[in-house]
PDB file of N, CA and C in Angstrom:
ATOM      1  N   UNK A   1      19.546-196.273  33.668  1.00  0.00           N
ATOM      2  CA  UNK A   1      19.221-195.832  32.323  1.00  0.00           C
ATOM      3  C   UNK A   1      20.495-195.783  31.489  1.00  0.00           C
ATOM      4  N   UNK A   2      20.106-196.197  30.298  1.00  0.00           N
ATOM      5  CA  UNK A   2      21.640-196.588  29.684  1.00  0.00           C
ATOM      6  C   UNK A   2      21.693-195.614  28.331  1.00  0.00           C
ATOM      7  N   UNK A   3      22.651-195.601  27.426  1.00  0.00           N
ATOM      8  CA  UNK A   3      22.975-195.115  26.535  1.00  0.00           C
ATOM      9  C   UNK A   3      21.773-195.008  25.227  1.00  0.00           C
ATOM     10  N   UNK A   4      21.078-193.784  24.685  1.00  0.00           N
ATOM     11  CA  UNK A   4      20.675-193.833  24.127  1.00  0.00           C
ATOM     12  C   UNK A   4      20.417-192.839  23.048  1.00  0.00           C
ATOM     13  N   UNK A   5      20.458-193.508  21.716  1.00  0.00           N
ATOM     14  CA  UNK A   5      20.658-192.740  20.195  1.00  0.00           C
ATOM     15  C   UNK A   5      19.724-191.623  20.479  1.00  0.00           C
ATOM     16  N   UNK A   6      20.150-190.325  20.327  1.00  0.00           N
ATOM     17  CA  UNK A   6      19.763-189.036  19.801  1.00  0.00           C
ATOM     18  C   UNK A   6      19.147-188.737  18.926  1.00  0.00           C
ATOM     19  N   UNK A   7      18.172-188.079  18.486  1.00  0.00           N
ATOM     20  CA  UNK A   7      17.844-187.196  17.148  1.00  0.00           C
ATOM     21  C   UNK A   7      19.198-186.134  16.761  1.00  0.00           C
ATOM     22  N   UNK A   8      20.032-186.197  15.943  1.00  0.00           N
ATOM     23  CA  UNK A   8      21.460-185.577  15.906  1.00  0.00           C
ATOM     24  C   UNK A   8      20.764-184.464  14.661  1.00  0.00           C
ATOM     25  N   UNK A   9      20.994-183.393  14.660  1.00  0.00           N
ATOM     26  CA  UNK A   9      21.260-182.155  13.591  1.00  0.00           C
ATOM     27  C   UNK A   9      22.154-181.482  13.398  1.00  0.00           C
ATOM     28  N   UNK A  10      22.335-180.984  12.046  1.00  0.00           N
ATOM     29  CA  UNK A  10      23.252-179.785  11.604  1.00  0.00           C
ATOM     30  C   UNK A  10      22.417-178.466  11.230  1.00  0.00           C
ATOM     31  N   UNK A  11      22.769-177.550  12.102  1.00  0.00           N
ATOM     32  CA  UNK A  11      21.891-176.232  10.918  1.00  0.00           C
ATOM     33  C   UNK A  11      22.731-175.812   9.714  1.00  0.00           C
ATOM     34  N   UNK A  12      22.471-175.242   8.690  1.00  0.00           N
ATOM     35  CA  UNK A  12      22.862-175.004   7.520  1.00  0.00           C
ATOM     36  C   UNK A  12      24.020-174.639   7.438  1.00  0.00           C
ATOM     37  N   UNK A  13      25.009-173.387   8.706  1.00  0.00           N
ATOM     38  CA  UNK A  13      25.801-173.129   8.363  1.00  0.00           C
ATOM     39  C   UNK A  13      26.864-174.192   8.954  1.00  0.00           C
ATOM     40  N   UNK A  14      26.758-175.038   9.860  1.00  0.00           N
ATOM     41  CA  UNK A  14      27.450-176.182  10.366  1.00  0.00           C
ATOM     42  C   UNK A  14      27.618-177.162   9.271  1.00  0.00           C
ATOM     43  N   UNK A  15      26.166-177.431   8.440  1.00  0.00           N
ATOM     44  CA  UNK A  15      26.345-178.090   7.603  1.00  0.00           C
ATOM     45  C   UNK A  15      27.619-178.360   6.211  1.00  0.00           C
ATOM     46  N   UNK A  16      27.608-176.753   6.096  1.00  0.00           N
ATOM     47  CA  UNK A  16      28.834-176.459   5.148  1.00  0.00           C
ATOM     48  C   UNK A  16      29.876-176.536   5.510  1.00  0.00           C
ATOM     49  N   UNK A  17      29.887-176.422   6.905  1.00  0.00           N
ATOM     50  CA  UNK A  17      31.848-176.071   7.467  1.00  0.00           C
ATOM     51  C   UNK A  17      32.016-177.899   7.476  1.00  0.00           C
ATOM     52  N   UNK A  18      31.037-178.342   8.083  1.00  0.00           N
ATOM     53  CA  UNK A  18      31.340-180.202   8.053  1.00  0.00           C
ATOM     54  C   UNK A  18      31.892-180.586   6.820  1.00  0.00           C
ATOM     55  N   UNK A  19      30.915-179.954   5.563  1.00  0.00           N
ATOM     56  CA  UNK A  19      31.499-181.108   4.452  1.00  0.00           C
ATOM     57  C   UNK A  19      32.329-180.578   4.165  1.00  0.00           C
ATOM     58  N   UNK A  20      33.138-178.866   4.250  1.00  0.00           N
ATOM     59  CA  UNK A  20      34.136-178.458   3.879  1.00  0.00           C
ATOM     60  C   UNK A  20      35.309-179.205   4.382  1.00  0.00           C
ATOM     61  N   UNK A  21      35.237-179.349   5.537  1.00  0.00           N
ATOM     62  CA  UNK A  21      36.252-179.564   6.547  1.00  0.00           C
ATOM     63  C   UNK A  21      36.302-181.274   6.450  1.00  0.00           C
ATOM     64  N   UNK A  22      35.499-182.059   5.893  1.00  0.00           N
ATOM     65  CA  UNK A  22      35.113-183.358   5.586  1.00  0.00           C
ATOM     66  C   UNK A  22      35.120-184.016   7.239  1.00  0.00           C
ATOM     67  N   UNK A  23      34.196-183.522   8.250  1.00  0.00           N
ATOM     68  CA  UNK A  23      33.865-184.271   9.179  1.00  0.00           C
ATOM     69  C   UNK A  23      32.872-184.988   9.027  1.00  0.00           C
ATOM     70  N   UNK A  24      32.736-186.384   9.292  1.00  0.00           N
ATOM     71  CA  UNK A  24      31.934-187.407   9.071  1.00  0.00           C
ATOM     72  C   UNK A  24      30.475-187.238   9.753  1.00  0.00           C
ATOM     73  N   UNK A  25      29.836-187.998   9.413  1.00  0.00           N
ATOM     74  CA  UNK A  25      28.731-187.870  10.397  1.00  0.00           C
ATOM     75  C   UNK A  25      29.051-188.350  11.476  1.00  0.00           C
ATOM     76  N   UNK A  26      29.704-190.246  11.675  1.00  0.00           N
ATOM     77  CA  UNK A  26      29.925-191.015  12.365  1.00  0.00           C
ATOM     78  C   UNK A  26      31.033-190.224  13.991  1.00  0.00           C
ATOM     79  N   UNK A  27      32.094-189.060  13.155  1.00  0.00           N
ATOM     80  CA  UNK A  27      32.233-188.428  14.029  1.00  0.00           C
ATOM     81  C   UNK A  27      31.369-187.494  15.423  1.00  0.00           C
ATOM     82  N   UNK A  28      30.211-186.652  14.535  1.00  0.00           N
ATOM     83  CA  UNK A  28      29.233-185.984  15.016  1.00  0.00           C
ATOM     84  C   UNK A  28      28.693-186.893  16.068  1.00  0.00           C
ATOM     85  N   UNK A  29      28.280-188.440  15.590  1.00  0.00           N
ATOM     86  CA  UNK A  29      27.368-189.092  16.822  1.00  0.00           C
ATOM     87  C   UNK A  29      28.393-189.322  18.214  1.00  0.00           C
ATOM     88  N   UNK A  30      29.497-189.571  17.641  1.00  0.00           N
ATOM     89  CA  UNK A  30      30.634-190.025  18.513  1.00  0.00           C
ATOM     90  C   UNK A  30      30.227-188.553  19.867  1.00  0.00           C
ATOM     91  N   UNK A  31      30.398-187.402  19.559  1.00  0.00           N
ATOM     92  CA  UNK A  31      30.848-186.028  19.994  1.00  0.00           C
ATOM     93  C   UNK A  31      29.530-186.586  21.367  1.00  0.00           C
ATOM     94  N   UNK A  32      28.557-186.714  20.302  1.00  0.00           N
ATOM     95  CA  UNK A  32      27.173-186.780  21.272  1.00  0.00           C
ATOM     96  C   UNK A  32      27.129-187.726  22.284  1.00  0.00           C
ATOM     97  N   UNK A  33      27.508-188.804  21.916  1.00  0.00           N
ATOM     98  CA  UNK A  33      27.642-189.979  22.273  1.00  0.00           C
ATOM     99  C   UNK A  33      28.317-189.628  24.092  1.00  0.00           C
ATOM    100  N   UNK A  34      29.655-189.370  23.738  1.00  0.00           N
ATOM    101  CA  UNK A  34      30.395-188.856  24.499  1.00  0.00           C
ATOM    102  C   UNK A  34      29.933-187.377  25.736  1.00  0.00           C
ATOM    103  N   UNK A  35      29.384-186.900  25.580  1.00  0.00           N
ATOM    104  CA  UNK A  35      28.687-185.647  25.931  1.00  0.00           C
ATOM    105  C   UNK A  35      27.201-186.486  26.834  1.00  0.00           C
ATOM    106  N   UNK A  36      26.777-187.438  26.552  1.00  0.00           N
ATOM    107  CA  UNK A  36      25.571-188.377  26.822  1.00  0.00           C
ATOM    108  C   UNK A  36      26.340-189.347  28.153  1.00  0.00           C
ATOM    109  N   UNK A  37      27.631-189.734  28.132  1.00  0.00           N
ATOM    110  CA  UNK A  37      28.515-190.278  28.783  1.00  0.00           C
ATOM    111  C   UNK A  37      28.937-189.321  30.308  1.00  0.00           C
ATOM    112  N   UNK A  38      28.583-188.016  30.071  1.00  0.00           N
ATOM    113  CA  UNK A  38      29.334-187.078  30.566  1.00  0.00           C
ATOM    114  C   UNK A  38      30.735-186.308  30.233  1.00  0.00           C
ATOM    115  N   UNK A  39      31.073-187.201  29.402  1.00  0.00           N
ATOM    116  CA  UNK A  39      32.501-186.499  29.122  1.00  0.00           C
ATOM    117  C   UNK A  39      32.269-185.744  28.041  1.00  0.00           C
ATOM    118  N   UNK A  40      32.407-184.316  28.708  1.00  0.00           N
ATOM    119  CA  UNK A  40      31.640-183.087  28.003  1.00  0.00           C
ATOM    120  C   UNK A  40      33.105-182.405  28.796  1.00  0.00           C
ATOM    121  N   UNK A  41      33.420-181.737  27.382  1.00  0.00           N
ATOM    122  CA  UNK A  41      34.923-180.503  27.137  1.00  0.00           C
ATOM    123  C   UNK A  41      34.897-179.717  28.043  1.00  0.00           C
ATOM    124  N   UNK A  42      33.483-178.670  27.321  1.00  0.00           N
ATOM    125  CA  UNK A  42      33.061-177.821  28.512  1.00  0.00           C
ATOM    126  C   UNK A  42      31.573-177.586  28.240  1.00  0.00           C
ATOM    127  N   UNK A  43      31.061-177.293  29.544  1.00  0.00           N
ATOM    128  CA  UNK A  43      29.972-176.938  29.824  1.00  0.00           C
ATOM    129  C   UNK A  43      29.568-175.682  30.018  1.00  0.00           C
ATOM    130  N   UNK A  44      28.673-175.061  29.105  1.00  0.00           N
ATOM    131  CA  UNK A  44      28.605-173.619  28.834  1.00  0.00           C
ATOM    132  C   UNK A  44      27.371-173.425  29.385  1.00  0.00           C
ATOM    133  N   UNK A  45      26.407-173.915  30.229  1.00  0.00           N
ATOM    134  CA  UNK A  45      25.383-174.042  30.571  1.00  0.00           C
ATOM    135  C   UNK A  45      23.799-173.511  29.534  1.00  0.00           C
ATOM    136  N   UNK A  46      23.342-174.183  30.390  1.00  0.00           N
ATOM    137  CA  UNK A  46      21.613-174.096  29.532  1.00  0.00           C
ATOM    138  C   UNK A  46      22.101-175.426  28.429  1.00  0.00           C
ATOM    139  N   UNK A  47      22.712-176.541  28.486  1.00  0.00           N
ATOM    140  CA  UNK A  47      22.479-177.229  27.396  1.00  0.00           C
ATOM    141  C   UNK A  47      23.476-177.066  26.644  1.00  0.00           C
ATOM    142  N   UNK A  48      24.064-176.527  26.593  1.00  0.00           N
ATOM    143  CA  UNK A  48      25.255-175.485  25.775  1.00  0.00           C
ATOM    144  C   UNK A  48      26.621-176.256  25.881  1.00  0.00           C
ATOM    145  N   UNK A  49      26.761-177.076  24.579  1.00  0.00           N
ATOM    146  CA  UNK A  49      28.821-177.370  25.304  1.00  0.00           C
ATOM    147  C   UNK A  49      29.823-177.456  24.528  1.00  0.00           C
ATOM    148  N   UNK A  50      30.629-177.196  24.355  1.00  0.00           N
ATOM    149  CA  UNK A  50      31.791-176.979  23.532  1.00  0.00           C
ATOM    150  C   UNK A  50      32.383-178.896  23.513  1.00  0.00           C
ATOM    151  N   UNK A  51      32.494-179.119  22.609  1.00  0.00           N
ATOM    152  CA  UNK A  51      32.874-180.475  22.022  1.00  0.00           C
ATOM    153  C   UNK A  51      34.023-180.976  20.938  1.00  0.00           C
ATOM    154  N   UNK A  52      34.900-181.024  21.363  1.00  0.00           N
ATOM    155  CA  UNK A  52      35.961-181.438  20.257  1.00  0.00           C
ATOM    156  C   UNK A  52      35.892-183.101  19.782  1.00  0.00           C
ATOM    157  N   UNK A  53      35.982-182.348  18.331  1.00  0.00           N
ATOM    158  CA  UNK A  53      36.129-183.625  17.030  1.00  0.00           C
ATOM    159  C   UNK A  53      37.801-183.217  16.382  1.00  0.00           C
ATOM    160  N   UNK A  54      37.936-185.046  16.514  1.00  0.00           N
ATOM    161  CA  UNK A  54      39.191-185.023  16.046  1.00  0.00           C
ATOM    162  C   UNK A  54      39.180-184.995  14.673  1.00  0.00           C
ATOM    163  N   UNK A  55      40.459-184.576  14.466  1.00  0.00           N
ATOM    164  CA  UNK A  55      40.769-184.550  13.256  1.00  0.00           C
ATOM    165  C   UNK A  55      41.360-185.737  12.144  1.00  0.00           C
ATOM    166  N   UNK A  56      41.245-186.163  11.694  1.00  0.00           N
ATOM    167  CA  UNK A  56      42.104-187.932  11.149  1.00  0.00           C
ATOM    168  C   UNK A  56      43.260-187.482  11.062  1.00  0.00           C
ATOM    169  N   UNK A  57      44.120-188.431  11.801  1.00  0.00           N
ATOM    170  CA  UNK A  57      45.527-188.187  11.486  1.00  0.00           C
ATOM    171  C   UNK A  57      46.472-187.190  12.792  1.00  0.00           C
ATOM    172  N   UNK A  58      45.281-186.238  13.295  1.00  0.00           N
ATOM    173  CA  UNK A  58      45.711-185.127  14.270  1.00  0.00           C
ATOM    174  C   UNK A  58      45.110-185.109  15.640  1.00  0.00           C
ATOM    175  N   UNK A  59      44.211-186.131  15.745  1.00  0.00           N
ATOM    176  CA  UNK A  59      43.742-186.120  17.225  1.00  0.00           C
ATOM    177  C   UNK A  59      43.039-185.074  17.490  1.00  0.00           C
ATOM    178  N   UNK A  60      42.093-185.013  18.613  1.00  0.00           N
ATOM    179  CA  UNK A  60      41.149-183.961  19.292  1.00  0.00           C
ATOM    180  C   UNK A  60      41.810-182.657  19.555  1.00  0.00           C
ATOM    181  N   UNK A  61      43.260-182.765  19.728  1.00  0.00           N
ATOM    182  CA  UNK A  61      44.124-181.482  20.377  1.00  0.00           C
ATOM    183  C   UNK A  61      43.958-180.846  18.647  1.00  0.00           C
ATOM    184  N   UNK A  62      44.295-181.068  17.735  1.00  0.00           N
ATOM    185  CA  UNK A  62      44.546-181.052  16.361  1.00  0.00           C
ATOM    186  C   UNK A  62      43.053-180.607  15.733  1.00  0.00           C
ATOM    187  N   UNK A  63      42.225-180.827  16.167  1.00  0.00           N
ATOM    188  CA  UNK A  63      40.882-181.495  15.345  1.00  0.00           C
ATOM    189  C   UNK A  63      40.052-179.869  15.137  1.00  0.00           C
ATOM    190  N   UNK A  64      38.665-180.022  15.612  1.00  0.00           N
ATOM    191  CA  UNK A  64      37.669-179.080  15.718  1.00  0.00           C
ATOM    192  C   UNK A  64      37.073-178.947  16.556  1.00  0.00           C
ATOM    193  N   UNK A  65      36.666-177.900  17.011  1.00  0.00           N
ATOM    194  CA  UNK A  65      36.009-177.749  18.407  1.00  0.00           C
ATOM    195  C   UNK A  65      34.402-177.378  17.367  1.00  0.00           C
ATOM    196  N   UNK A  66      33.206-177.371  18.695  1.00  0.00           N
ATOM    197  CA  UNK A  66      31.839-177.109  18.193  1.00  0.00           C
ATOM    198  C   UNK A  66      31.390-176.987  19.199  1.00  0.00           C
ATOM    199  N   UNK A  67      30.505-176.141  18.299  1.00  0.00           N
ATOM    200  CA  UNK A  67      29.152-175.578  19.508  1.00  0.00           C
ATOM    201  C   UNK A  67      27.976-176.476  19.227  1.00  0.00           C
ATOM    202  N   UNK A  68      27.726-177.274  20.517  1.00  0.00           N
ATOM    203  CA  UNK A  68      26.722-178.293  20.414  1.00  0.00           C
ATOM    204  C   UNK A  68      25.481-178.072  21.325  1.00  0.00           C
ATOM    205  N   UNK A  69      24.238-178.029  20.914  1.00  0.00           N
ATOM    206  CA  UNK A  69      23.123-177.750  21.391  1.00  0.00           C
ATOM    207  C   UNK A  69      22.241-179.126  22.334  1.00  0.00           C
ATOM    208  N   UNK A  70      22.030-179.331  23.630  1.00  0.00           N
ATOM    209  CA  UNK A  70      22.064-180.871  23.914  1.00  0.00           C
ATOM    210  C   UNK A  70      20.756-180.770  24.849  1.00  0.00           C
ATOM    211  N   UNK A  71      19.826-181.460  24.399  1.00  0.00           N
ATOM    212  CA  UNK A  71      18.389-181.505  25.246  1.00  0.00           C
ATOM    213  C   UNK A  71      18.480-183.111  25.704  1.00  0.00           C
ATOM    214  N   UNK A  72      19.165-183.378  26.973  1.00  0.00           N
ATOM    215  CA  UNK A  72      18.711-184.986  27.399  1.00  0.00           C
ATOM    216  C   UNK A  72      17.998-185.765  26.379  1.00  0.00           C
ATOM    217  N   UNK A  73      17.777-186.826  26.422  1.00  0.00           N
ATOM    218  CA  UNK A  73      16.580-187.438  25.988  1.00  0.00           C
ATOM    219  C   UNK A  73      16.063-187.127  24.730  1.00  0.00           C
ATOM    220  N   UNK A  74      16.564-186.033  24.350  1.00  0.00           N
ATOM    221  CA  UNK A  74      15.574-185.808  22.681  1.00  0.00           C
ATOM    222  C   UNK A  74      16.236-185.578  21.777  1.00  0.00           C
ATOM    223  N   UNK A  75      17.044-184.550  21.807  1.00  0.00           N
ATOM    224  CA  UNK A  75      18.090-184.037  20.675  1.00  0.00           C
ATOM    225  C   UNK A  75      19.348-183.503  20.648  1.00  0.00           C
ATOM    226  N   UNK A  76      20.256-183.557  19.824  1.00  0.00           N
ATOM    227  CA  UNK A  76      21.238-182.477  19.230  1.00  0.00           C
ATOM    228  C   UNK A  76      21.487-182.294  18.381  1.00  0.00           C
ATOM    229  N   UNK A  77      21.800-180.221  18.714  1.00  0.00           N
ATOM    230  CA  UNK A  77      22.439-179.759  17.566  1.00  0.00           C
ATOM    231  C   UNK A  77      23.674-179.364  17.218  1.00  0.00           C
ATOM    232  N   UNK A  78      23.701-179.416  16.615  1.00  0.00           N
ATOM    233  CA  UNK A  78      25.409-178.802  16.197  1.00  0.00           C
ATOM    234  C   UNK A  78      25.257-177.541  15.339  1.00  0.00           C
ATOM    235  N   UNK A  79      25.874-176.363  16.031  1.00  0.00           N
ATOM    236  CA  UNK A  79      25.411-174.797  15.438  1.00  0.00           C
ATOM    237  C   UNK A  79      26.489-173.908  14.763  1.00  0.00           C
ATOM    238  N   UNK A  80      27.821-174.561  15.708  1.00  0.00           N
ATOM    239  CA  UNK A  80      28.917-173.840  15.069  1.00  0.00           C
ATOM    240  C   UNK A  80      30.081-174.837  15.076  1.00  0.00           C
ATOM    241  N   UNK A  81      31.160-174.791  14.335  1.00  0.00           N
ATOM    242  CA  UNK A  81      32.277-175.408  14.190  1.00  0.00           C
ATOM    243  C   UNK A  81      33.794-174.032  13.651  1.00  0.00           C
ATOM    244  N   UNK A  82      34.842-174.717  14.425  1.00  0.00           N
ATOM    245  CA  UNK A  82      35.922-174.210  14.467  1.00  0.00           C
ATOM    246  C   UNK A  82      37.284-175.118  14.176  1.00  0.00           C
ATOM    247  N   UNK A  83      38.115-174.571  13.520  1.00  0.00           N
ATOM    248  CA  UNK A  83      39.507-175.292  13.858  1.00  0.00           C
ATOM    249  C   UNK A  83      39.958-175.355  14.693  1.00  0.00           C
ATOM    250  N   UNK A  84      40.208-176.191  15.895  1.00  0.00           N
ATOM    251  CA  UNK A  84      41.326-175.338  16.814  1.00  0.00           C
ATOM    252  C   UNK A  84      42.347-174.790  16.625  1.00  0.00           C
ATOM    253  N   UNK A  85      43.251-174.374  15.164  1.00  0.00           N
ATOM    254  CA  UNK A  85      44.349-174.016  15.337  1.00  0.00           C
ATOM    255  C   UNK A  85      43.728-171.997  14.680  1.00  0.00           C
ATOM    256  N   UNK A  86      42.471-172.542  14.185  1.00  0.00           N
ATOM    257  CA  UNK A  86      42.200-170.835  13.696  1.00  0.00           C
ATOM    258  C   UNK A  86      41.982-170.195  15.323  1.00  0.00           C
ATOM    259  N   UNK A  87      41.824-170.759  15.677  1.00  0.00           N
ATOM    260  CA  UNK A  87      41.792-169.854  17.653  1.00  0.00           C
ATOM    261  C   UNK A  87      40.213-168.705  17.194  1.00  0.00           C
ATOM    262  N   UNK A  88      39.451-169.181  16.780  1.00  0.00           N
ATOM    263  CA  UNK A  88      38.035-168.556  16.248  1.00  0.00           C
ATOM    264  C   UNK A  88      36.988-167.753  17.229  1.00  0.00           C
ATOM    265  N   UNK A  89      37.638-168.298  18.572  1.00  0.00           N
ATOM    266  CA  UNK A  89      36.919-167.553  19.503  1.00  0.00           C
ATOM    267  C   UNK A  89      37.979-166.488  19.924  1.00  0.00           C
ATOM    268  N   UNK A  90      37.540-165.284  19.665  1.00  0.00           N
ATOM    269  CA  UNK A  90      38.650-164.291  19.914  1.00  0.00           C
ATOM    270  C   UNK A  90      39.453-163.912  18.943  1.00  0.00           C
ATOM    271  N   UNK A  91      39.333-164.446  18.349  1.00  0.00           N
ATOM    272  CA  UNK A  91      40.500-164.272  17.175  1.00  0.00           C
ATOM    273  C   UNK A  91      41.578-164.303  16.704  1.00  0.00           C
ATOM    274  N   UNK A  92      42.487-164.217  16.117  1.00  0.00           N
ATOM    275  CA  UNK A  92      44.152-163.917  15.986  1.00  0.00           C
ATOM    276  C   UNK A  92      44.233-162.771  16.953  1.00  0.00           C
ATOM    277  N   UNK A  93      44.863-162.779  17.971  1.00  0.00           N
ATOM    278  CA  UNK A  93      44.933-161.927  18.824  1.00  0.00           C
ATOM    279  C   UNK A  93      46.161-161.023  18.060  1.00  0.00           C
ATOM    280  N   UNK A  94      47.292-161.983  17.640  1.00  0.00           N
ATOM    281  CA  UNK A  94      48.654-160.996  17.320  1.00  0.00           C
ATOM    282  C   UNK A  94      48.512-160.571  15.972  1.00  0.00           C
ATOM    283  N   UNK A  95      47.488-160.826  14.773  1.00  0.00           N
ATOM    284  CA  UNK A  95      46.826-159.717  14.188  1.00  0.00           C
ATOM    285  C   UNK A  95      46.345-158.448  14.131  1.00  0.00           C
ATOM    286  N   UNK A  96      45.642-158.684  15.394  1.00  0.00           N
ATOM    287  CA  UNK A  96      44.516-157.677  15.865  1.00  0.00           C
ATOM    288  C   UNK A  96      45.618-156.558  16.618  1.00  0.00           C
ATOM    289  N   UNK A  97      46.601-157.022  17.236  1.00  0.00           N
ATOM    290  CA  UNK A  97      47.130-155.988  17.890  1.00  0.00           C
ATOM    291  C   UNK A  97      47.096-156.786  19.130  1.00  0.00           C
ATOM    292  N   UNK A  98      45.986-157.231  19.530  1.00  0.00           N
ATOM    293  CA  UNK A  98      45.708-157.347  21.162  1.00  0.00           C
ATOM    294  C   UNK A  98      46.550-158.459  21.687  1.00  0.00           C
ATOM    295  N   UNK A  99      46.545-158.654  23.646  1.00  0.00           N
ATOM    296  CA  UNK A  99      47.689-159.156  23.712  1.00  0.00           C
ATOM    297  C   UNK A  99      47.056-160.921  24.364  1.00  0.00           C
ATOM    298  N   UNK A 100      48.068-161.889  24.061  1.00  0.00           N
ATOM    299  CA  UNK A 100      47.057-163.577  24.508  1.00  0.00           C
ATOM    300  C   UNK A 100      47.060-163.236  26.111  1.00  0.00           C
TER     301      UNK A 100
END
């Protein structure tokens, strides 16, 4: 069984951080694409996987990470998006006080 196109989505608030952040669509299929391949970032289980999109100019290390929603065979979503350099999961730790 070979490679095959997705039903791809954004929910509303993904939607805004994309065009803010000007990630393409063509990127988004890529993420899936890749994740469909197996080469999946991480695997958060139930479907669940963290997916980095590069950034133009800055590469995947540089880019955005996302929370991608992935049903085999039928669909994905894309629910949340991050910078990697805002460190969004957890937060500014040396803001907060707390220690990396």
């Amino acid at each position: 069984m070979g490679w095959r196109a997705l039903r791809t989505y954004k929910n509303a608030w993904f939607a805004k951080f994309a065009l803010k952040e000007n990630i393409l669509d063509h990127a988004l299929y890529n993420a899936v694409a890749r994740a469909q391949n197996g080469q999946i970032d991480v695997n958060l289980g139930g479907g669940s996987l963290k997916q980095r999109i590069a950034r133009e100019g800055f590469g995947k290390s540089g880019g955005f990470g996302t929370l991608l929603f992935l049903r085999s065979g039928d669909r994905a979503v894309f629910a949340f998006g991050f910078a990697s350099w805002d460190r969004c999961f957890g937060g500014n730790q040396a803001m907060d006080g707390g220690s990396i």
